[in-house]
N, C-alpha and C. Protein backbone atom coordinates (compact mmCIF):
# COMPACT_ATOMS: atom_id res chain seq x y z
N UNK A 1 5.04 -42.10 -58.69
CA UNK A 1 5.51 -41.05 -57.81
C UNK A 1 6.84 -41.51 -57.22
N UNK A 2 7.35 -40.56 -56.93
CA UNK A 2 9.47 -40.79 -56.38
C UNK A 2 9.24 -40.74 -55.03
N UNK A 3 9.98 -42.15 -54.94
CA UNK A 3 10.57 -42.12 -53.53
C UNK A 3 10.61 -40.78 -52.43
N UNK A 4 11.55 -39.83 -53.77
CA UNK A 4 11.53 -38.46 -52.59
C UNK A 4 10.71 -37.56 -52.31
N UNK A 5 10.11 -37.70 -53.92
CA UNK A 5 8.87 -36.88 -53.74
C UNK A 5 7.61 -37.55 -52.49
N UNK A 6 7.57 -38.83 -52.00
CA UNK A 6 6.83 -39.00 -51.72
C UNK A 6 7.24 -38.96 -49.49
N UNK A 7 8.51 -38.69 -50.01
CA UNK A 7 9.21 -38.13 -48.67
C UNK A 7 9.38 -37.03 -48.21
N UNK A 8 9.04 -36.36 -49.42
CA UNK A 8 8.62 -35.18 -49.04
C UNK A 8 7.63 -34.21 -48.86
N UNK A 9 6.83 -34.90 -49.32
CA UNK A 9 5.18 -34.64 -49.24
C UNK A 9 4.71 -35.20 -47.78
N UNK A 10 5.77 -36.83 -47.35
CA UNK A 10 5.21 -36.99 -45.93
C UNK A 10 5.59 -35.95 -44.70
N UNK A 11 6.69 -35.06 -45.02
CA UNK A 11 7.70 -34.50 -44.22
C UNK A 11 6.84 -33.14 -44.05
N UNK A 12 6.20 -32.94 -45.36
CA UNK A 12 5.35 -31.47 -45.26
C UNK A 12 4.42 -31.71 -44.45
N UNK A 13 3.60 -32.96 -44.63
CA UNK A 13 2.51 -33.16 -43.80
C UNK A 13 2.66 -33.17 -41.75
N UNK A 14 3.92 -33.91 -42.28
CA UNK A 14 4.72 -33.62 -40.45
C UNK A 14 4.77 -32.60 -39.84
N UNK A 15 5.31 -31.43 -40.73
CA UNK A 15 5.16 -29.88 -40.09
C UNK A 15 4.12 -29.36 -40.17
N UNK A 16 2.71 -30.10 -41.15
CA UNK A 16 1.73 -29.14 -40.61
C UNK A 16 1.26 -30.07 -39.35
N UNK A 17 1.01 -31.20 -39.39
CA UNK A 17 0.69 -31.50 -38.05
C UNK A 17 0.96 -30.74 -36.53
N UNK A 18 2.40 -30.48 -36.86
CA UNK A 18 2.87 -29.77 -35.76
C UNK A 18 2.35 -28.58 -36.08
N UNK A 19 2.42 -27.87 -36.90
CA UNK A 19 1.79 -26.33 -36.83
C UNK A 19 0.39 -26.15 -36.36
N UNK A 20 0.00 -27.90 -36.65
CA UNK A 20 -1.49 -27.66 -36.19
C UNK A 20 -1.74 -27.32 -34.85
N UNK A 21 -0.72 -28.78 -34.16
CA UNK A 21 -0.52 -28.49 -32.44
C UNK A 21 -0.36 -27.23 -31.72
N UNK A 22 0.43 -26.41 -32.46
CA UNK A 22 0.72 -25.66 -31.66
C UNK A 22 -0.34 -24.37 -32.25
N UNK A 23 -0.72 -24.59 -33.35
CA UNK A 23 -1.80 -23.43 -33.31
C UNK A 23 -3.25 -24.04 -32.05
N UNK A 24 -3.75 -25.08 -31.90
CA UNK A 24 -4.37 -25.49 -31.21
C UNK A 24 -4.42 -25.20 -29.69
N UNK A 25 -3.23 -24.54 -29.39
CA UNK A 25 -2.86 -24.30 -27.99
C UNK A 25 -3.29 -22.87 -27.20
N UNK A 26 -4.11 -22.08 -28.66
CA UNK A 26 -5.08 -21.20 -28.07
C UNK A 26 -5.51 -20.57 -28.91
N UNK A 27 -7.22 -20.34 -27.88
CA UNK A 27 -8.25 -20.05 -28.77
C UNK A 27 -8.03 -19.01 -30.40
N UNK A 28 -7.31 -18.13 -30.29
CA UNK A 28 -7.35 -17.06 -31.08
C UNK A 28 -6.23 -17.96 -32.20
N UNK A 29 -5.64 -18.95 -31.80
CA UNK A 29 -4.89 -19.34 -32.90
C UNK A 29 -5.76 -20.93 -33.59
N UNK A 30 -6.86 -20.80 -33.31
CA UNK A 30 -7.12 -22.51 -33.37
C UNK A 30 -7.80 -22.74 -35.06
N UNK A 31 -8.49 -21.81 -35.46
CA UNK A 31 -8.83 -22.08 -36.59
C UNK A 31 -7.66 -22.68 -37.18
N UNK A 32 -6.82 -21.52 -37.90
CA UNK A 32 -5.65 -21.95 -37.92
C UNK A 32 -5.13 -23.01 -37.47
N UNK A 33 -5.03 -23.37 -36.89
CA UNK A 33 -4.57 -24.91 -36.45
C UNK A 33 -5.11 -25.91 -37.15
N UNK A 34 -6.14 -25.88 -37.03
CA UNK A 34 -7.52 -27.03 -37.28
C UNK A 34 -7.21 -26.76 -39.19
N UNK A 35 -6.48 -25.81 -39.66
CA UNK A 35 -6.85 -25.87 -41.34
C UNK A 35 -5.56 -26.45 -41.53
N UNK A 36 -4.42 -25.88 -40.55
CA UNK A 36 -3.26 -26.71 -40.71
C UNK A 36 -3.57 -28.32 -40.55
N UNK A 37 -4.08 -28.43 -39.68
CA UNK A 37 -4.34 -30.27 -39.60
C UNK A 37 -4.84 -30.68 -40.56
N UNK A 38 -6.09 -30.02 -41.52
CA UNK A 38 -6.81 -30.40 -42.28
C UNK A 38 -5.85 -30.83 -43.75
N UNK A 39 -5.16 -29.85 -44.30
CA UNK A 39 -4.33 -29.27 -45.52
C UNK A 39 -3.31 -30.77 -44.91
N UNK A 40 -2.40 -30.76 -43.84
CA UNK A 40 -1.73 -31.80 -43.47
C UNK A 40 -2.46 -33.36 -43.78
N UNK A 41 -3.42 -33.89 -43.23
CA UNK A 41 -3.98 -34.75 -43.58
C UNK A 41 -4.03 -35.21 -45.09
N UNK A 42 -5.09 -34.20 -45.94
CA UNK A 42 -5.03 -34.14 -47.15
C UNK A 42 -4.10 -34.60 -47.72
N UNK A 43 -2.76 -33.75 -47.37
CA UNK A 43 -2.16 -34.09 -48.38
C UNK A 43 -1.41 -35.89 -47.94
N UNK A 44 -1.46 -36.00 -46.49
CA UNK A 44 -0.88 -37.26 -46.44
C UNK A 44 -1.50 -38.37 -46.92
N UNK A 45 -3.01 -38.30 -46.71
CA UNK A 45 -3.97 -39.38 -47.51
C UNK A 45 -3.56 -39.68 -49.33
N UNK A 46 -3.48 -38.54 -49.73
CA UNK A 46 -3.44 -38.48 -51.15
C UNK A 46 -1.98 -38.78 -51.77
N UNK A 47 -0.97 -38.34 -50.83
CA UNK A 47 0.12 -39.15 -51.12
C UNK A 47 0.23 -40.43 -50.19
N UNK A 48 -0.51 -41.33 -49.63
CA UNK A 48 -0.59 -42.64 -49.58
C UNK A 48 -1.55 -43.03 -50.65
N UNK A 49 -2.20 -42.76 -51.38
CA UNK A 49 -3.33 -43.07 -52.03
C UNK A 49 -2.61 -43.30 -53.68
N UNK A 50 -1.55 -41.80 -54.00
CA UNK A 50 -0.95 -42.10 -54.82
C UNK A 50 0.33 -42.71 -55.07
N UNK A 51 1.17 -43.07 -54.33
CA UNK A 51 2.15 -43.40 -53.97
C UNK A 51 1.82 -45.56 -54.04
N UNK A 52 0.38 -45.83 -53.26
CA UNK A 52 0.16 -47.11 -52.89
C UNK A 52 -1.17 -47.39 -53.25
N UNK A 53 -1.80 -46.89 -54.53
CA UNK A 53 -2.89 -46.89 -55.02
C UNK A 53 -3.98 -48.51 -54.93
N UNK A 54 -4.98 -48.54 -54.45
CA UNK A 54 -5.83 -49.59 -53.73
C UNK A 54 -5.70 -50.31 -55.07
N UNK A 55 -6.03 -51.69 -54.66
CA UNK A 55 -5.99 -52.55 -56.28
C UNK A 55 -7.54 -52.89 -56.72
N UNK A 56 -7.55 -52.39 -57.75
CA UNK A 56 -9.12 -53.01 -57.75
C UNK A 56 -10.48 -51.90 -57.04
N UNK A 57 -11.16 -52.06 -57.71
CA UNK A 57 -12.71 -50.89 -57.46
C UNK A 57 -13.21 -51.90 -56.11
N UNK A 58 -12.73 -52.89 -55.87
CA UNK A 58 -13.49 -53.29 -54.67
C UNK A 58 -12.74 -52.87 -53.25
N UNK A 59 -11.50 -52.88 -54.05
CA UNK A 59 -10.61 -52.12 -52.62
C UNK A 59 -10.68 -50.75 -52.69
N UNK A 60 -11.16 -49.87 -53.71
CA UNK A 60 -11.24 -49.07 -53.62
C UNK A 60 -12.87 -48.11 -52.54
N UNK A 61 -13.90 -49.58 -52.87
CA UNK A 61 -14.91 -49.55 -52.90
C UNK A 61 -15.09 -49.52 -50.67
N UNK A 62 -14.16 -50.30 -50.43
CA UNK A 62 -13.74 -50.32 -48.98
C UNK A 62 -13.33 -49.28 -48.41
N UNK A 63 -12.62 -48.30 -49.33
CA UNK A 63 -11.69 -47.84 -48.89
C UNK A 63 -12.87 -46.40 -48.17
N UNK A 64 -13.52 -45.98 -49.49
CA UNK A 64 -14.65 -44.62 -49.28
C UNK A 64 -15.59 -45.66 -48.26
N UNK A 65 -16.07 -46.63 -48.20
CA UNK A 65 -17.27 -47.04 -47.24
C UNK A 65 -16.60 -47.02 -45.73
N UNK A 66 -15.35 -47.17 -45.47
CA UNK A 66 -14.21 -47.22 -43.92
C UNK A 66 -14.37 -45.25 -43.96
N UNK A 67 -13.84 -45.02 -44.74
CA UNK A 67 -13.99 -43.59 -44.51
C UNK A 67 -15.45 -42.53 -44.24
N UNK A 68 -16.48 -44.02 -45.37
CA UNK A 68 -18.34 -43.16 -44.68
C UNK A 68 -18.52 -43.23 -43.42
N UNK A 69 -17.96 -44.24 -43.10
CA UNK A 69 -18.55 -45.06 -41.25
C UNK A 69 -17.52 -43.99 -40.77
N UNK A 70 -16.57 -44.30 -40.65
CA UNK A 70 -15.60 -43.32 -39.97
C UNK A 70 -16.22 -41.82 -39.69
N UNK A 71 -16.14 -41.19 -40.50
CA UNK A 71 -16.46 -40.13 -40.84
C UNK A 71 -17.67 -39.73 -40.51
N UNK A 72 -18.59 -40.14 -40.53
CA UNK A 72 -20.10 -39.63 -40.31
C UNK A 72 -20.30 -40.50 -39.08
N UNK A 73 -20.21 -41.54 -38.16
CA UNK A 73 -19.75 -41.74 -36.89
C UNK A 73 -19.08 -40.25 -35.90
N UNK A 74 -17.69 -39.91 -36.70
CA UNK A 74 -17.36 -38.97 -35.74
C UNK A 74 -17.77 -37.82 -35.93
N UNK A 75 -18.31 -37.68 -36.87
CA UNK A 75 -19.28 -36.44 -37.22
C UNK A 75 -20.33 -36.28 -36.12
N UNK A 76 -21.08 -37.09 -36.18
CA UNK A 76 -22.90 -37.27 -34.96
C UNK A 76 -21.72 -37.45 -33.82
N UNK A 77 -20.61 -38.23 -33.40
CA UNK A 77 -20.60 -37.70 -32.02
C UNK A 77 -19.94 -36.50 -31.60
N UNK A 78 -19.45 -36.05 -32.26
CA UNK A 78 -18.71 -34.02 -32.04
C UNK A 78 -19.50 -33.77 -32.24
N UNK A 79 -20.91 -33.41 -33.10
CA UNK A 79 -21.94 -32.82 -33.07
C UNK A 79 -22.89 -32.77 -31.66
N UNK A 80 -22.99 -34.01 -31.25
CA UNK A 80 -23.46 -34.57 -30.25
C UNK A 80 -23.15 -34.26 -28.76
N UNK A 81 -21.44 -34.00 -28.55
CA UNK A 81 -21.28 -33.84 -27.31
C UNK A 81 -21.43 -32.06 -27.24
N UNK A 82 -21.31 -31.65 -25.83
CA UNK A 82 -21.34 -30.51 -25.32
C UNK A 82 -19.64 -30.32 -25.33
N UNK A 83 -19.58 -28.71 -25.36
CA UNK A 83 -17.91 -28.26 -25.71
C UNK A 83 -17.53 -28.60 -24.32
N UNK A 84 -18.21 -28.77 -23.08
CA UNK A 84 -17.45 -29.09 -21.96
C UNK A 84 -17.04 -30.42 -21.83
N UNK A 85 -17.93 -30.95 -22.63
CA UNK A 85 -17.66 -32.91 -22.50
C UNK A 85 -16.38 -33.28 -23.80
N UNK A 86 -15.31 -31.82 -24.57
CA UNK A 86 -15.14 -31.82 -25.54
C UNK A 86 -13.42 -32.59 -25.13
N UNK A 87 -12.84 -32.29 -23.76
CA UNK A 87 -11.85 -33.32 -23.57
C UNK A 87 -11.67 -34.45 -23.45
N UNK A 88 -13.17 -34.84 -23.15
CA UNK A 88 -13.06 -36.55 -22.46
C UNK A 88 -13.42 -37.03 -24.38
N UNK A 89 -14.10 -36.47 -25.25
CA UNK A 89 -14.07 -36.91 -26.38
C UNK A 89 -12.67 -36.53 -26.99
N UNK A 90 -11.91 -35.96 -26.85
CA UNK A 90 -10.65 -36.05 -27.44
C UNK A 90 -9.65 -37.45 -27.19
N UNK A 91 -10.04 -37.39 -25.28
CA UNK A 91 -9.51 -38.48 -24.81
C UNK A 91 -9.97 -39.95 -25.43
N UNK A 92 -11.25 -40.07 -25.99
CA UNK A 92 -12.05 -41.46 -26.43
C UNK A 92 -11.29 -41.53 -27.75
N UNK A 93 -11.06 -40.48 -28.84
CA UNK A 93 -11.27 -40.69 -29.79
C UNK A 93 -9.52 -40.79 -29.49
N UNK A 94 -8.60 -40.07 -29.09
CA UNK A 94 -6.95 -40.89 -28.98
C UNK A 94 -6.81 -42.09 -29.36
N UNK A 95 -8.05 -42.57 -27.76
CA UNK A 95 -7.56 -44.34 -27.68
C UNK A 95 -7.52 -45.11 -29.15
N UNK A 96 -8.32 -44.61 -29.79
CA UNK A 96 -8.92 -45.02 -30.99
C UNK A 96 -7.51 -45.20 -31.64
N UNK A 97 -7.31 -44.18 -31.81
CA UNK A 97 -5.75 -43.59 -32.48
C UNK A 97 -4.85 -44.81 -32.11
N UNK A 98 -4.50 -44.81 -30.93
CA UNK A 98 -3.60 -45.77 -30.41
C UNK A 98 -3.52 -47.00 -30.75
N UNK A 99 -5.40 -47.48 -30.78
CA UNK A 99 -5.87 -49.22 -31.12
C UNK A 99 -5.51 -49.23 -32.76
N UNK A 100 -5.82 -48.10 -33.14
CA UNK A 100 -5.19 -48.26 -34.90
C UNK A 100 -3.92 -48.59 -35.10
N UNK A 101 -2.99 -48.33 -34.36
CA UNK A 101 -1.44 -47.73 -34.17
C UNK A 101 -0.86 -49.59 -34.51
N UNK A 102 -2.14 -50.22 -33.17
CA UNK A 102 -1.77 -51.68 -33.42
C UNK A 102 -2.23 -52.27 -34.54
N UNK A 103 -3.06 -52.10 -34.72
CA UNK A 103 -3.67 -52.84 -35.46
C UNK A 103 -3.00 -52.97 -36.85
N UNK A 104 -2.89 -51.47 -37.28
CA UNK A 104 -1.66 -51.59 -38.78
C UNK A 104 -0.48 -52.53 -38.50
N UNK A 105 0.23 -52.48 -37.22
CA UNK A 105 1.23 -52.87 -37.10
C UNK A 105 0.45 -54.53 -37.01
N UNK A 106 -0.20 -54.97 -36.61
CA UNK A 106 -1.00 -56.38 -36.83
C UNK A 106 -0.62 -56.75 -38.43
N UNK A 107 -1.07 -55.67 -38.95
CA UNK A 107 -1.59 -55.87 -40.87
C UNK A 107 -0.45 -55.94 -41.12
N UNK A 108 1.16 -55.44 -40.97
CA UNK A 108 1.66 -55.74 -41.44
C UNK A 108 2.59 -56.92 -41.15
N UNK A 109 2.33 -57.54 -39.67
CA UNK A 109 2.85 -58.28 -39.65
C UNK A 109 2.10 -59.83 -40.34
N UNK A 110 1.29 -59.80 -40.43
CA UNK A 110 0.29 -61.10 -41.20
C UNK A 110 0.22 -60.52 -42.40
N UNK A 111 0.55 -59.79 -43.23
CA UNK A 111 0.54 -59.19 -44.82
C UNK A 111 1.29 -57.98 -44.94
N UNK A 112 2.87 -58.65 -44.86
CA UNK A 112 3.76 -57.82 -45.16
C UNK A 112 3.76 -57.09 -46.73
N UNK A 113 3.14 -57.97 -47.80
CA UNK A 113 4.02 -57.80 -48.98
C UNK A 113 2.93 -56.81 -48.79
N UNK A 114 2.10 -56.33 -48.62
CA UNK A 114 0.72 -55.31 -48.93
C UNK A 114 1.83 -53.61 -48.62
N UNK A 115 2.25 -54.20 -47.45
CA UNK A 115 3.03 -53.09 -47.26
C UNK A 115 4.70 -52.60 -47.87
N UNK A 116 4.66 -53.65 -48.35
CA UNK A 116 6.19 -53.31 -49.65
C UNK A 116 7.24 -53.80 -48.77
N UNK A 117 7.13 -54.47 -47.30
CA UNK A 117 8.23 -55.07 -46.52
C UNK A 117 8.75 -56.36 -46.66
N UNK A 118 8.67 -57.15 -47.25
CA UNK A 118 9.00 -58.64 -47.06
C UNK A 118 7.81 -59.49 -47.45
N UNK A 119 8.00 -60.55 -46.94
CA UNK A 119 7.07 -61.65 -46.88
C UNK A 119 6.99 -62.34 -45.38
N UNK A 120 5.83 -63.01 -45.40
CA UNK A 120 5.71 -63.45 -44.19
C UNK A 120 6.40 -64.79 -44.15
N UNK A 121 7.51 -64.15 -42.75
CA UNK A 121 8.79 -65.42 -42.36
C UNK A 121 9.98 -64.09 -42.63
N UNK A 122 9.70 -63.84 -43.80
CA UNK A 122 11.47 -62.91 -44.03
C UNK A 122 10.94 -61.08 -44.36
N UNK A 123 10.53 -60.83 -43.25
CA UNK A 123 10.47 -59.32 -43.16
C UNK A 123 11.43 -58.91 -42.24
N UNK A 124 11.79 -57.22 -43.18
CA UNK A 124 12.52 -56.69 -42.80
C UNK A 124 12.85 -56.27 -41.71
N UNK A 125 14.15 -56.02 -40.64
CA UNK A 125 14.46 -56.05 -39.63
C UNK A 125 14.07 -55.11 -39.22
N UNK A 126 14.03 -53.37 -39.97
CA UNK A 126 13.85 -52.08 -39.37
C UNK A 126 12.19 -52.19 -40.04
N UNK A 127 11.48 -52.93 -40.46
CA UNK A 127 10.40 -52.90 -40.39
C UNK A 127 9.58 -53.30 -39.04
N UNK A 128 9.98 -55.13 -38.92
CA UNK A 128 9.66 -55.44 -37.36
C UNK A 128 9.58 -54.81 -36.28
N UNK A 129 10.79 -53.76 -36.26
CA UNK A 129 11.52 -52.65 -35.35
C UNK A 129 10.10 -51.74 -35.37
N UNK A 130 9.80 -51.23 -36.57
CA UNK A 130 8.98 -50.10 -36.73
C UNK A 130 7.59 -50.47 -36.36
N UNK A 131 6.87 -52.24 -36.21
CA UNK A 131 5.93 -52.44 -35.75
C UNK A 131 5.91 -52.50 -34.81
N UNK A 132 7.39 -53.16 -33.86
CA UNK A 132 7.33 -53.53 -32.24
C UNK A 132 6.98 -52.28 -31.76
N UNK A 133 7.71 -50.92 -32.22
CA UNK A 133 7.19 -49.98 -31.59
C UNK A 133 6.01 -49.23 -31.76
N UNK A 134 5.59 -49.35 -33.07
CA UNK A 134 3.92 -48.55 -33.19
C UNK A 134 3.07 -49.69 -32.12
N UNK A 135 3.02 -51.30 -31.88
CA UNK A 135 2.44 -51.99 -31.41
C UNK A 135 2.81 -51.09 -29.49
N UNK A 136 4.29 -51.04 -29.01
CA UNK A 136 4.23 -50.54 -27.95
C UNK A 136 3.71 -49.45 -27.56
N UNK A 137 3.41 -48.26 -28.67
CA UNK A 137 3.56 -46.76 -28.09
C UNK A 137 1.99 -46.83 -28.40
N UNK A 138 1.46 -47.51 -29.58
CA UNK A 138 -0.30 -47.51 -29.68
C UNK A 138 -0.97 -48.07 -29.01
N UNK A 139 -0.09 -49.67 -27.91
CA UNK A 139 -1.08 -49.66 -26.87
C UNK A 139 -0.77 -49.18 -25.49
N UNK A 140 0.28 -48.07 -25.45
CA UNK A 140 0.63 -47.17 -24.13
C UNK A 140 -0.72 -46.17 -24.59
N UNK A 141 -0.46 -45.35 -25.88
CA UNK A 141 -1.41 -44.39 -25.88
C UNK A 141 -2.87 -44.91 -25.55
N UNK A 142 -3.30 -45.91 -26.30
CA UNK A 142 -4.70 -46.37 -25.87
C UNK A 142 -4.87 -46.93 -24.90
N UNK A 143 -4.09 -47.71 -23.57
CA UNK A 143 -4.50 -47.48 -22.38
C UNK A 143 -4.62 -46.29 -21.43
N UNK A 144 -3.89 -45.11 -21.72
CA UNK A 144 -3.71 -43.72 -21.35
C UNK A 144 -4.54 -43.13 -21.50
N UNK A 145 -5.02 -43.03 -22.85
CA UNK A 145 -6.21 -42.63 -23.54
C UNK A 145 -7.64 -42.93 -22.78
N UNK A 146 -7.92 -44.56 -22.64
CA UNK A 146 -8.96 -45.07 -22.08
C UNK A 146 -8.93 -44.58 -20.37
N UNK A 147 -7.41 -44.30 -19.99
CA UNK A 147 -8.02 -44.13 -18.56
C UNK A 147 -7.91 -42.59 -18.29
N UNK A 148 -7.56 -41.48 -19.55
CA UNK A 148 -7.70 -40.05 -19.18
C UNK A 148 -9.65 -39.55 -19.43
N UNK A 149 -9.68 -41.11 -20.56
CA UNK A 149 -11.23 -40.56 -20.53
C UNK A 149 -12.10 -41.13 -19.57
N UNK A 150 -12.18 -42.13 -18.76
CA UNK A 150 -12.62 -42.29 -17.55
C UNK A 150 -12.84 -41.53 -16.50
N UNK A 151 -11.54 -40.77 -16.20
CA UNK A 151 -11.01 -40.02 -15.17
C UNK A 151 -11.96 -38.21 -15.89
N UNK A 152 -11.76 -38.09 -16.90
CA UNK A 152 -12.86 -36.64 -17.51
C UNK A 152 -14.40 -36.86 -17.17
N UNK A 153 -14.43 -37.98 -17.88
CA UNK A 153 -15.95 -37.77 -17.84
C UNK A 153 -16.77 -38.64 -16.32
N UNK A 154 -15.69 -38.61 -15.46
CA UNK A 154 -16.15 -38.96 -14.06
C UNK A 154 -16.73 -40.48 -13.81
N UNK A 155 -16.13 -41.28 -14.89
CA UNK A 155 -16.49 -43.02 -14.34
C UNK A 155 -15.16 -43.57 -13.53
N UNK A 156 -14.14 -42.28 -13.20
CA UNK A 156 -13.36 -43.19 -12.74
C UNK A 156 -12.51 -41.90 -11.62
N UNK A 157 -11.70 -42.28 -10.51
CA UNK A 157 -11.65 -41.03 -9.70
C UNK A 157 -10.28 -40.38 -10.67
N UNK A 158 -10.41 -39.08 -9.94
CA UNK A 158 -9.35 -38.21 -10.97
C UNK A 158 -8.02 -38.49 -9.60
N UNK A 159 -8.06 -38.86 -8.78
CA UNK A 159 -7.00 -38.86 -7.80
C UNK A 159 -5.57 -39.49 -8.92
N UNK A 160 -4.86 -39.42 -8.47
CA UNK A 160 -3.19 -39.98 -9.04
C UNK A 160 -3.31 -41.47 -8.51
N UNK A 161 -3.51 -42.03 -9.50
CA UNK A 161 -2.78 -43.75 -8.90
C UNK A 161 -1.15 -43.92 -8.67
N UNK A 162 -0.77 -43.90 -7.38
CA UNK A 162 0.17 -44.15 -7.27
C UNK A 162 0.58 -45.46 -6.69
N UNK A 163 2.13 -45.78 -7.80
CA UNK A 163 2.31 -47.45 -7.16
C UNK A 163 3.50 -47.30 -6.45
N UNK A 164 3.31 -48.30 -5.19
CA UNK A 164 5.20 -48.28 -4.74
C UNK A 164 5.92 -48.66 -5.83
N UNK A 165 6.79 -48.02 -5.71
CA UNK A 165 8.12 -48.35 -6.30
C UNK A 165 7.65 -47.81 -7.98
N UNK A 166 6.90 -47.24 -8.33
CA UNK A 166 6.54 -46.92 -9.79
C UNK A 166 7.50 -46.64 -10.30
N UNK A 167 9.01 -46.09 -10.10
CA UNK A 167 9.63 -45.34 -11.10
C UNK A 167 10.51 -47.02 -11.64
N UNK A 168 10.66 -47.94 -10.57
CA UNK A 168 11.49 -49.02 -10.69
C UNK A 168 10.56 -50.20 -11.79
N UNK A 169 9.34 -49.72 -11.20
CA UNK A 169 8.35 -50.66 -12.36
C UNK A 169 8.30 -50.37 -14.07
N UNK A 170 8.18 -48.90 -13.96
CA UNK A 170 8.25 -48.11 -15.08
C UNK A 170 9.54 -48.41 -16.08
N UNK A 171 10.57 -48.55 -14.96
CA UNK A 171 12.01 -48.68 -16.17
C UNK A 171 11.82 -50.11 -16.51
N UNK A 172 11.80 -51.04 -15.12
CA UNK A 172 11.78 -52.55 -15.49
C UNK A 172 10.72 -52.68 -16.71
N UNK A 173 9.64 -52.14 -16.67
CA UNK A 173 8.62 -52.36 -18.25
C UNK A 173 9.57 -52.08 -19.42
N UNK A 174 9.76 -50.85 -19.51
CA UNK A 174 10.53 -50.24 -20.40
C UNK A 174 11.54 -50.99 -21.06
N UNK A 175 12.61 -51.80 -20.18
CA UNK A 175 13.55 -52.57 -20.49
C UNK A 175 12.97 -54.06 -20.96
N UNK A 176 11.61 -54.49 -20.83
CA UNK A 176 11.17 -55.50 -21.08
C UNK A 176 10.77 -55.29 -22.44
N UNK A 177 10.20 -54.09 -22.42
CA UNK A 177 10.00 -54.00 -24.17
C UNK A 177 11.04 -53.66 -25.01
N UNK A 178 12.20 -53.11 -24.80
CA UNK A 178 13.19 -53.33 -25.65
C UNK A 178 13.96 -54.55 -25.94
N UNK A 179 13.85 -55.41 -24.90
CA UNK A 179 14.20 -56.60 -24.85
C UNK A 179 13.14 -57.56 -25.82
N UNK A 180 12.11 -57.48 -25.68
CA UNK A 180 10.91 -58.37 -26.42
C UNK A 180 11.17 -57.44 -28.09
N UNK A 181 11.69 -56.61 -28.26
CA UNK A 181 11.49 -56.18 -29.65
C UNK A 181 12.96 -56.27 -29.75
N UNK A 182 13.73 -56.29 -28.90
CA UNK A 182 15.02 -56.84 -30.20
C UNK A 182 14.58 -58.65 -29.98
N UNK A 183 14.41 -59.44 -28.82
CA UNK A 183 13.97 -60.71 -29.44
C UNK A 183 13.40 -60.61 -30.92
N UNK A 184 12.11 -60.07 -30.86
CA UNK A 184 11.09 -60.41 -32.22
C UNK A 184 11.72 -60.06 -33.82
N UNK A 185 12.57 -58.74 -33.52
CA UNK A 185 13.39 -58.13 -34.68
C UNK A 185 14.80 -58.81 -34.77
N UNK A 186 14.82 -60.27 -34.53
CA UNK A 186 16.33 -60.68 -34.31
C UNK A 186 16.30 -61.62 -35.75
């Protein structure tokens, strides 16, 4: 499969994502949404699948058993919760999202060549770049995540935590992580 073709199959999948979002944003549009996400997915799995095909029936063999657990896990618990308890499970299952976000970015930094970037010691600069930040923004989302679902499903108060000086803390973070990811990407 081509480079572009396979850039462009990710690019389609991008706009349905978004078509999904925004069909999601009300009731009368949500099916719709939810088939856009679905058709989007699809096709992004299948062009990672063909594009970076698993080596071997045992990696392949991983690949459907991550997807049984996965899958039939989040199956029994959407089945499971009540449609009112249906934000704080959006909120659980984010974090999830987020802890993945790192974790790839983990995989590729301890097994670059898996991912077509380098080797470990001489990986690529806008690769590093591309982990420092899935590693920053996947564990912003999954602490966000973990404390919007606290705050839903009532283990934690819904009041605003507010800090002195938050907006000065907020940038000083901010500037610490651009600083720690051009260190690491240097």
């Amino acid at each position: 499969m081509s480079a572009d073709l396979v850039a462009l199959l990710y690019l389609l999948a991008g706009v349905l994502f978004i078509l999904a979002l925004r069909g999601l944003s009300s009731p009368e549009t949500s099916r719709r949404g939810n088939l856009f996400a679905m058709v989007g997915m699809a096709i992004a799995i299948a062009t990672t699948l063909a594009s970076h095909p698993p080596a071997g029936f045992g990696a392949w063999g991983l690949l459907v058993l991550g997807l049984a657990i996965g899958g039939s896990t989040g199956a029994v618990i959407a089945r499971r919760v009540p449609m009112t308890a249906m934000p704080e499970l959006v909120a659980g299952f984010h974090s999830l999202v987020g802890m993945a976000a790192v974790l790839v970015a983990a995989g590729a930094l301890y097994a670059p060549a898996a991912f077509d970037i380098g080797t470990v010691g001489a990986i690529h600069t806008s690769s590093l770049i591309e982990m420092s930040l899935g590693v920053a923004i996947g564990a912003v989302t999954f602490t966000g995540s973990v404390i919007a679902f606290l705050k839903l499903s009532g283990r934690m108060s819904g009041a605003p935590i507010i800090l002195p000086a938050r907006h000065a803390i907020n940038i000083a973070l901010a500037l610490a992580i651009v600083a720690l990811i051009a260190f690491f990407a240097r």
